[in-house]
PDB file of N, CA and C in Angstrom:
ATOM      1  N   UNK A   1     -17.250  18.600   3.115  1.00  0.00           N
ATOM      2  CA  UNK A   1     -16.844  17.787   2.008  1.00  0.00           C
ATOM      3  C   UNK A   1     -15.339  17.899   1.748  1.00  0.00           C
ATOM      4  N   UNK A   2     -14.977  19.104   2.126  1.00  0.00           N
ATOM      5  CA  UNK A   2     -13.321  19.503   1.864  1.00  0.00           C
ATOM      6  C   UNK A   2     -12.653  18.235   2.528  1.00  0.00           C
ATOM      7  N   UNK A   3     -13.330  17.833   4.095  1.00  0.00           N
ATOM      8  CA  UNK A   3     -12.461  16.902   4.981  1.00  0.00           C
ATOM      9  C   UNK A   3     -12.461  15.882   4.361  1.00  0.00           C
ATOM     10  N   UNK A   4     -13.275  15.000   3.284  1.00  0.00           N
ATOM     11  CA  UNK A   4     -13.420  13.996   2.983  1.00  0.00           C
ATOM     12  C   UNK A   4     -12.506  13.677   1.613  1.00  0.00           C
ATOM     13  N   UNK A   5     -12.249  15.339   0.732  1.00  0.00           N
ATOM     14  CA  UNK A   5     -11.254  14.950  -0.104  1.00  0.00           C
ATOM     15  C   UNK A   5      -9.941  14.542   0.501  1.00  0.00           C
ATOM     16  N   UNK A   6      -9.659  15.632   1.756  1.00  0.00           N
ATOM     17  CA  UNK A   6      -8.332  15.555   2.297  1.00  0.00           C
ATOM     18  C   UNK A   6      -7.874  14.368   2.926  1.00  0.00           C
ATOM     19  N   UNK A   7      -9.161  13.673   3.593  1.00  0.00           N
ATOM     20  CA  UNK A   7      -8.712  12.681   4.184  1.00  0.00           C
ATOM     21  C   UNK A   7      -8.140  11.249   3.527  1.00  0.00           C
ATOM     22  N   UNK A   8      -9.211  11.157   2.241  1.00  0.00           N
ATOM     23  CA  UNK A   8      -9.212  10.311   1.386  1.00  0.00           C
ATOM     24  C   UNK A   8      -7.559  10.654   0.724  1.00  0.00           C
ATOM     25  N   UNK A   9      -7.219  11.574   0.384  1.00  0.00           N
ATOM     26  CA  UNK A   9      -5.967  11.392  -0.612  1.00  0.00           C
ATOM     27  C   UNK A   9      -4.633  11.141   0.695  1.00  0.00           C
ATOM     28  N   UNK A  10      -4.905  11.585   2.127  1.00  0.00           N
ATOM     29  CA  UNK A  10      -4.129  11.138   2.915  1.00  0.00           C
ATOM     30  C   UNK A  10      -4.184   9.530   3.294  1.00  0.00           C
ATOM     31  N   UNK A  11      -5.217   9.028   2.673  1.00  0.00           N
ATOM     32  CA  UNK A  11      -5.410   7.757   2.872  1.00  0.00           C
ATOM     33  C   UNK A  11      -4.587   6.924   1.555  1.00  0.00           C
ATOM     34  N   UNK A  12      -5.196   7.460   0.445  1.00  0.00           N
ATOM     35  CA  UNK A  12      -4.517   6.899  -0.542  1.00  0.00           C
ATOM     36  C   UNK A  12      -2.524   7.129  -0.982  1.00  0.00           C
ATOM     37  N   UNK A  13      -1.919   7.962   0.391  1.00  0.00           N
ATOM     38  CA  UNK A  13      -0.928   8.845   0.072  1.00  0.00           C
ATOM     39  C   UNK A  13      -0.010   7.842   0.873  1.00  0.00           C
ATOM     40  N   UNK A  14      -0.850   7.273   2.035  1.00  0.00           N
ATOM     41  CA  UNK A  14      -0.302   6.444   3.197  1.00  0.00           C
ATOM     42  C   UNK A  14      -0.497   5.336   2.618  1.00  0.00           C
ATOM     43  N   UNK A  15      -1.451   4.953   1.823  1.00  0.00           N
ATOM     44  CA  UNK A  15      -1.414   3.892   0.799  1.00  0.00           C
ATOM     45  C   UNK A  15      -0.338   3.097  -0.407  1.00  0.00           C
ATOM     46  N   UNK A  16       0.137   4.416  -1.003  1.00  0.00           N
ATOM     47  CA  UNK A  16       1.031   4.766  -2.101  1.00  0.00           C
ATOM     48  C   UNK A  16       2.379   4.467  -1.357  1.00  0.00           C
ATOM     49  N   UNK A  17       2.591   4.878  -0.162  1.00  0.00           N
ATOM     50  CA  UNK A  17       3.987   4.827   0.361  1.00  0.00           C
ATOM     51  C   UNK A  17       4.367   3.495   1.390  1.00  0.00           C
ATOM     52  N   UNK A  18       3.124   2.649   1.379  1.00  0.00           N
ATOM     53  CA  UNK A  18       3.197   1.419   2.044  1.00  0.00           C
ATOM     54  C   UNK A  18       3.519   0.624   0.825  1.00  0.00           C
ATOM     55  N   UNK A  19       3.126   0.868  -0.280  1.00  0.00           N
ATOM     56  CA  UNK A  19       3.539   0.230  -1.617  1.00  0.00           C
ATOM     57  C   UNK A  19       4.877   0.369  -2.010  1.00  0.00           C
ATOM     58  N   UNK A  20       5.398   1.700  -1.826  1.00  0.00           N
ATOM     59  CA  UNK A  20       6.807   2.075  -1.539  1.00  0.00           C
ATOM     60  C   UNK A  20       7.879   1.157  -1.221  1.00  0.00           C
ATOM     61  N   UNK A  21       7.359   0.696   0.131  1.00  0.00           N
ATOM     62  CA  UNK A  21       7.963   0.459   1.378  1.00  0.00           C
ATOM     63  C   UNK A  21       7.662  -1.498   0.856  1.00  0.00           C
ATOM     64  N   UNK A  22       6.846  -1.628   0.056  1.00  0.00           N
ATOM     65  CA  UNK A  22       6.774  -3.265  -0.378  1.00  0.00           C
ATOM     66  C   UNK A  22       7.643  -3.094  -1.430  1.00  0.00           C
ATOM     67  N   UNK A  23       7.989  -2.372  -2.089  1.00  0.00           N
ATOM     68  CA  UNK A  23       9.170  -2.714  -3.185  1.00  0.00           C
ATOM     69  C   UNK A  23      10.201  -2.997  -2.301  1.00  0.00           C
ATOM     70  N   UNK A  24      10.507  -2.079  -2.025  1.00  0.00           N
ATOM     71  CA  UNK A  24      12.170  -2.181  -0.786  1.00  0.00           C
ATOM     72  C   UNK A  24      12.267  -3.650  -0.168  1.00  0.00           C
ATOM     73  N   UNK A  25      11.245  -4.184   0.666  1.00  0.00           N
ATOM     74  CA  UNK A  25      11.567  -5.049   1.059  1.00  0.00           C
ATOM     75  C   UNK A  25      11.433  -6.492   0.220  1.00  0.00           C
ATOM     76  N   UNK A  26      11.091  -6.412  -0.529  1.00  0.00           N
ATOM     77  CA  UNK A  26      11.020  -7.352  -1.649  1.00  0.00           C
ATOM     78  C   UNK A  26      12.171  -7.236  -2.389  1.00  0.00           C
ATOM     79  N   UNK A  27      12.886  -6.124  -2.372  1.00  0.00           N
ATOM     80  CA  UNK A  27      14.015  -6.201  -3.238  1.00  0.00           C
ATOM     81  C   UNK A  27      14.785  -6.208  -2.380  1.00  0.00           C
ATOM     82  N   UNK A  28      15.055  -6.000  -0.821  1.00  0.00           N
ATOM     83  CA  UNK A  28      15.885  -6.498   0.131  1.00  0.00           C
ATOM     84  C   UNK A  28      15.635  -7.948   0.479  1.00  0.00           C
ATOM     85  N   UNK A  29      14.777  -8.365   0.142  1.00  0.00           N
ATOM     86  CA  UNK A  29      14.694 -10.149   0.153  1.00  0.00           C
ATOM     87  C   UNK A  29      15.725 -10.534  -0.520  1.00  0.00           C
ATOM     88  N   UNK A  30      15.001 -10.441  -1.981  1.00  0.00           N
ATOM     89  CA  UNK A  30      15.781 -10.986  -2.759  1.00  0.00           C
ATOM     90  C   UNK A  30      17.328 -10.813  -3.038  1.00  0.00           C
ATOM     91  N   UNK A  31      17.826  -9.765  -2.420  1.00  0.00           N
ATOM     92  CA  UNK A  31      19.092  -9.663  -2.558  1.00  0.00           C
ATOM     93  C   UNK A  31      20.222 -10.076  -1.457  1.00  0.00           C
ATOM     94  N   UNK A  32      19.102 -10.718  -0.483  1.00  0.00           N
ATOM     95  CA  UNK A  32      19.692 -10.943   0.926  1.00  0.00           C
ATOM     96  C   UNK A  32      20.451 -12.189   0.848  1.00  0.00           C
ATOM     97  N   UNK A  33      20.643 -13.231  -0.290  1.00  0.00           N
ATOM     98  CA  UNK A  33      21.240 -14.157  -0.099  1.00  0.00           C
ATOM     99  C   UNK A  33      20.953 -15.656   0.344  1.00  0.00           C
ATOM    100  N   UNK A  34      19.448 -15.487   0.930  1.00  0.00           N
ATOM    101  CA  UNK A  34      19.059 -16.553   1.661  1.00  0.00           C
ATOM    102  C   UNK A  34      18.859 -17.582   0.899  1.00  0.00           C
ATOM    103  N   UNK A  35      18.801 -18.995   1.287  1.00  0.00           N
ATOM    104  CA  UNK A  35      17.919 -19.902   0.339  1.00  0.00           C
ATOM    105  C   UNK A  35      16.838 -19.376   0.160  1.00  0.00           C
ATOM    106  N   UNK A  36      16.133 -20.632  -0.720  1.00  0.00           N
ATOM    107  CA  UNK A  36      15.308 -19.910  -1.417  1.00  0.00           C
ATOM    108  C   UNK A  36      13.657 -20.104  -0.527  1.00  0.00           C
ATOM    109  N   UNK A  37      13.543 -21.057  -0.005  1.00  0.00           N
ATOM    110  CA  UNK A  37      12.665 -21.161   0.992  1.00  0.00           C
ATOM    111  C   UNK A  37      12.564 -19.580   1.609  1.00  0.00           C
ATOM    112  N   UNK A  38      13.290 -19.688   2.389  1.00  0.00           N
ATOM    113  CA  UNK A  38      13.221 -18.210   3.129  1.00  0.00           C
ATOM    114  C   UNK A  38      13.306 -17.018   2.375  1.00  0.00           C
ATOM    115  N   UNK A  39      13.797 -16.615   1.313  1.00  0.00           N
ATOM    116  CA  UNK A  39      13.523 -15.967   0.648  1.00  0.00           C
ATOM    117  C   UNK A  39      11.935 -15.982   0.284  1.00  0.00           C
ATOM    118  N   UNK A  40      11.323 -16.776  -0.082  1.00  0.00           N
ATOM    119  CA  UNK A  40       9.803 -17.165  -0.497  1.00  0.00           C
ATOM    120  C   UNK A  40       9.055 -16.556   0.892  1.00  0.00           C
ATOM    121  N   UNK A  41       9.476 -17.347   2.061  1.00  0.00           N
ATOM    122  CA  UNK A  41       8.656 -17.182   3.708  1.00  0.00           C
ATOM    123  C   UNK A  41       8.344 -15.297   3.744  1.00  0.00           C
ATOM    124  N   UNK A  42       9.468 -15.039   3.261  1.00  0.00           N
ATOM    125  CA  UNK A  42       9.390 -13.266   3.479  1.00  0.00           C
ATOM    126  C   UNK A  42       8.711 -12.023   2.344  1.00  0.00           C
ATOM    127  N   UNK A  43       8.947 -12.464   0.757  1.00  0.00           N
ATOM    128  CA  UNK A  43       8.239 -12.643  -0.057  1.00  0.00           C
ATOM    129  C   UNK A  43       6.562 -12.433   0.318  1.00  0.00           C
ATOM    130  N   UNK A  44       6.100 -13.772   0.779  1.00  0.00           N
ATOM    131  CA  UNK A  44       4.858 -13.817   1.296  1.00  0.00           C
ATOM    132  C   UNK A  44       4.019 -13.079   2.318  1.00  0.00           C
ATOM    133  N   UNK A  45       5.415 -12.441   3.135  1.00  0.00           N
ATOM    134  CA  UNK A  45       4.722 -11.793   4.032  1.00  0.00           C
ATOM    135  C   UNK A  45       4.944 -10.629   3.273  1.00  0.00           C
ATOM    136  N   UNK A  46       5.419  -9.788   2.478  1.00  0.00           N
ATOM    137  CA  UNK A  46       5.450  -8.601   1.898  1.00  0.00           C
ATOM    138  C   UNK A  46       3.904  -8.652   0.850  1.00  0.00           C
ATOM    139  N   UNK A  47       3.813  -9.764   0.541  1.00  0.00           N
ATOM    140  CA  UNK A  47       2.267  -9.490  -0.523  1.00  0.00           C
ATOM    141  C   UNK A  47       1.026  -9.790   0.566  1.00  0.00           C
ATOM    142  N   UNK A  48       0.935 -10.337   1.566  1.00  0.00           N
ATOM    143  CA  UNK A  48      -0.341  -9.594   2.646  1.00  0.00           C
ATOM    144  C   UNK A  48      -0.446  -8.264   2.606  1.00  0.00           C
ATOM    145  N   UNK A  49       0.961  -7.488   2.896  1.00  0.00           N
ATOM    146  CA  UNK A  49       1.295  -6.169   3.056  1.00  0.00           C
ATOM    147  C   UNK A  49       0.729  -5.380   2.011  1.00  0.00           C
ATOM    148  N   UNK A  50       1.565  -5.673   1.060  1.00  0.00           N
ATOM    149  CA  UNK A  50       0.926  -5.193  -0.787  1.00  0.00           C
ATOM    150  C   UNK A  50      -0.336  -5.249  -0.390  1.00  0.00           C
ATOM    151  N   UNK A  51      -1.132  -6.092  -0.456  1.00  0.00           N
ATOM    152  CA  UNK A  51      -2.259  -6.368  -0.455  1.00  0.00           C
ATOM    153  C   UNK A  51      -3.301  -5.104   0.243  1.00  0.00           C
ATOM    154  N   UNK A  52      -2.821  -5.221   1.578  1.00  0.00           N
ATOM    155  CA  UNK A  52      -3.022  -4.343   2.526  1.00  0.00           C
ATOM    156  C   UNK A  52      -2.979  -2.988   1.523  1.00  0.00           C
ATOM    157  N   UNK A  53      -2.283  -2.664   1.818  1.00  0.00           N
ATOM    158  CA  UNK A  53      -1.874  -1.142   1.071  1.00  0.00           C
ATOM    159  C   UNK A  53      -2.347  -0.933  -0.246  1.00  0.00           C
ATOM    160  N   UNK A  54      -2.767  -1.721  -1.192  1.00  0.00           N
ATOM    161  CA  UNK A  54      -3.823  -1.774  -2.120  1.00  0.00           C
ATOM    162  C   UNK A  54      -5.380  -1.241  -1.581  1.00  0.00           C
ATOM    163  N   UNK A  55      -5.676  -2.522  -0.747  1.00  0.00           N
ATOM    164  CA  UNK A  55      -7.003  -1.866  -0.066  1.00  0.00           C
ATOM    165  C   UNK A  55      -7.198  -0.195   0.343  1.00  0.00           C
ATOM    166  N   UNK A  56      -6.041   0.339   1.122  1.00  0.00           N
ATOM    167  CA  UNK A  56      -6.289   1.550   1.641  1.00  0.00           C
ATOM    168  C   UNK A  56      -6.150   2.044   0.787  1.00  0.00           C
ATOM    169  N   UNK A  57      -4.747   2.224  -0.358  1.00  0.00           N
ATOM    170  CA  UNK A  57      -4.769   3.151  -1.654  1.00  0.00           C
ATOM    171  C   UNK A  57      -6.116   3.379  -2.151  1.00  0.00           C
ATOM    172  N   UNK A  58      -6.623   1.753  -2.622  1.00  0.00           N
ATOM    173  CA  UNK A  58      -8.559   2.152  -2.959  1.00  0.00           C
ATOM    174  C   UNK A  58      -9.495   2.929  -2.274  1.00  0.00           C
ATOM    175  N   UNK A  59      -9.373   2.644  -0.914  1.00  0.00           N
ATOM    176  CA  UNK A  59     -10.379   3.659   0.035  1.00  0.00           C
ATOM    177  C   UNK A  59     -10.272   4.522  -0.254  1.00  0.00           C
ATOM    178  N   UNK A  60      -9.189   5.204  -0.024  1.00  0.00           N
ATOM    179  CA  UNK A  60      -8.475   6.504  -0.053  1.00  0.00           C
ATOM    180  C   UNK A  60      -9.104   7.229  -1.277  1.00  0.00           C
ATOM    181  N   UNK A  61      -8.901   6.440  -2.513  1.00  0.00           N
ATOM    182  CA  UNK A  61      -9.694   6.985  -4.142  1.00  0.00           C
ATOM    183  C   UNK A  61     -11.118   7.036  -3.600  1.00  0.00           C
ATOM    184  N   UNK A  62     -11.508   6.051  -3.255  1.00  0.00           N
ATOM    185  CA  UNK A  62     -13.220   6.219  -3.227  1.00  0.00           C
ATOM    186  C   UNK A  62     -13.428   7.705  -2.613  1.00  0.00           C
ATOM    187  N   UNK A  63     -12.659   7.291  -1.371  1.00  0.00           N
ATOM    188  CA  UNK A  63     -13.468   9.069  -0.153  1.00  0.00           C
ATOM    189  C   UNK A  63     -13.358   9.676  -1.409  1.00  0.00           C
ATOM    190  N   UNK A  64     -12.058   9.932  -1.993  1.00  0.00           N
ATOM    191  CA  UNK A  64     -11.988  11.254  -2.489  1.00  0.00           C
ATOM    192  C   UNK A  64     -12.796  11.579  -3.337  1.00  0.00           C
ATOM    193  N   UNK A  65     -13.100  10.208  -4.486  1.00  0.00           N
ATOM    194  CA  UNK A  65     -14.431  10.986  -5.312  1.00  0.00           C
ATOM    195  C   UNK A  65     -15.982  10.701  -5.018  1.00  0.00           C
ATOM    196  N   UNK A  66     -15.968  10.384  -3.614  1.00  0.00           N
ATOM    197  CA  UNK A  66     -17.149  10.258  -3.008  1.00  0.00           C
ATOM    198  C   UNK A  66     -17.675  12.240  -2.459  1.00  0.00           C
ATOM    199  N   UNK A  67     -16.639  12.325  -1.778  1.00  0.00           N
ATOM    200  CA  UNK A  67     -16.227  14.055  -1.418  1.00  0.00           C
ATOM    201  C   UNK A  67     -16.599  15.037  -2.600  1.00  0.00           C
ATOM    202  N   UNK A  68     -16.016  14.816  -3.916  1.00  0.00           N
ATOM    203  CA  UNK A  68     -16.080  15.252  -5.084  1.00  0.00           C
ATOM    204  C   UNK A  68     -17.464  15.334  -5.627  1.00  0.00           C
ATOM    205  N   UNK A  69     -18.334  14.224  -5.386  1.00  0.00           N
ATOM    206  CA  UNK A  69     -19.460  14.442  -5.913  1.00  0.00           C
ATOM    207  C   UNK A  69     -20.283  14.940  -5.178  1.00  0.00           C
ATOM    208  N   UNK A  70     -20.285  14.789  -3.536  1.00  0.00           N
ATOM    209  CA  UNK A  70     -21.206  15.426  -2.783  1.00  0.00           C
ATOM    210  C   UNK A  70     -21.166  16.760  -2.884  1.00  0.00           C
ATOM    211  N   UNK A  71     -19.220  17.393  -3.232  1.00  0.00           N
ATOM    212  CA  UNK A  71     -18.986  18.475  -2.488  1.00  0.00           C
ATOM    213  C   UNK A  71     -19.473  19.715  -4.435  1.00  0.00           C
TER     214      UNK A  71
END
């Protein structure tokens, strides 16, 4: 059960820092100058990402208090 807390908060940790890593580039968009189209094109691809990294942050919570209650 120990592996399932550990794994889970390494999930939600790799989660947390992909969220990180979507601020930055969202705020390197926007400061990049581009029109605004392209600014938007890149934008969009950073919230799949978000998105993404939401999902795993959640997994990551579940294992852990899935672990928690078994363990």
């Amino acid at each position: 059960m120990e592996m399932l807390i550990w794994g889970g908060a390494a999930l939600t940790m790799a989660g947390v820092l992909t969220l990180l890593w979507c601020i930055i580039l969202a705020m390197r968009a926007r400061k990049s100058g581009l029109p605004d189209a392209e600014i938007k094109a890149q934008l969009q691809s950073v919230v799949v990402l978000n998105l993404g990294a939401l999902a795993v942050s959640g997994l990551g919570l579940i294992v852990v208090v899935v672990g928690v209650i078994l363990g």
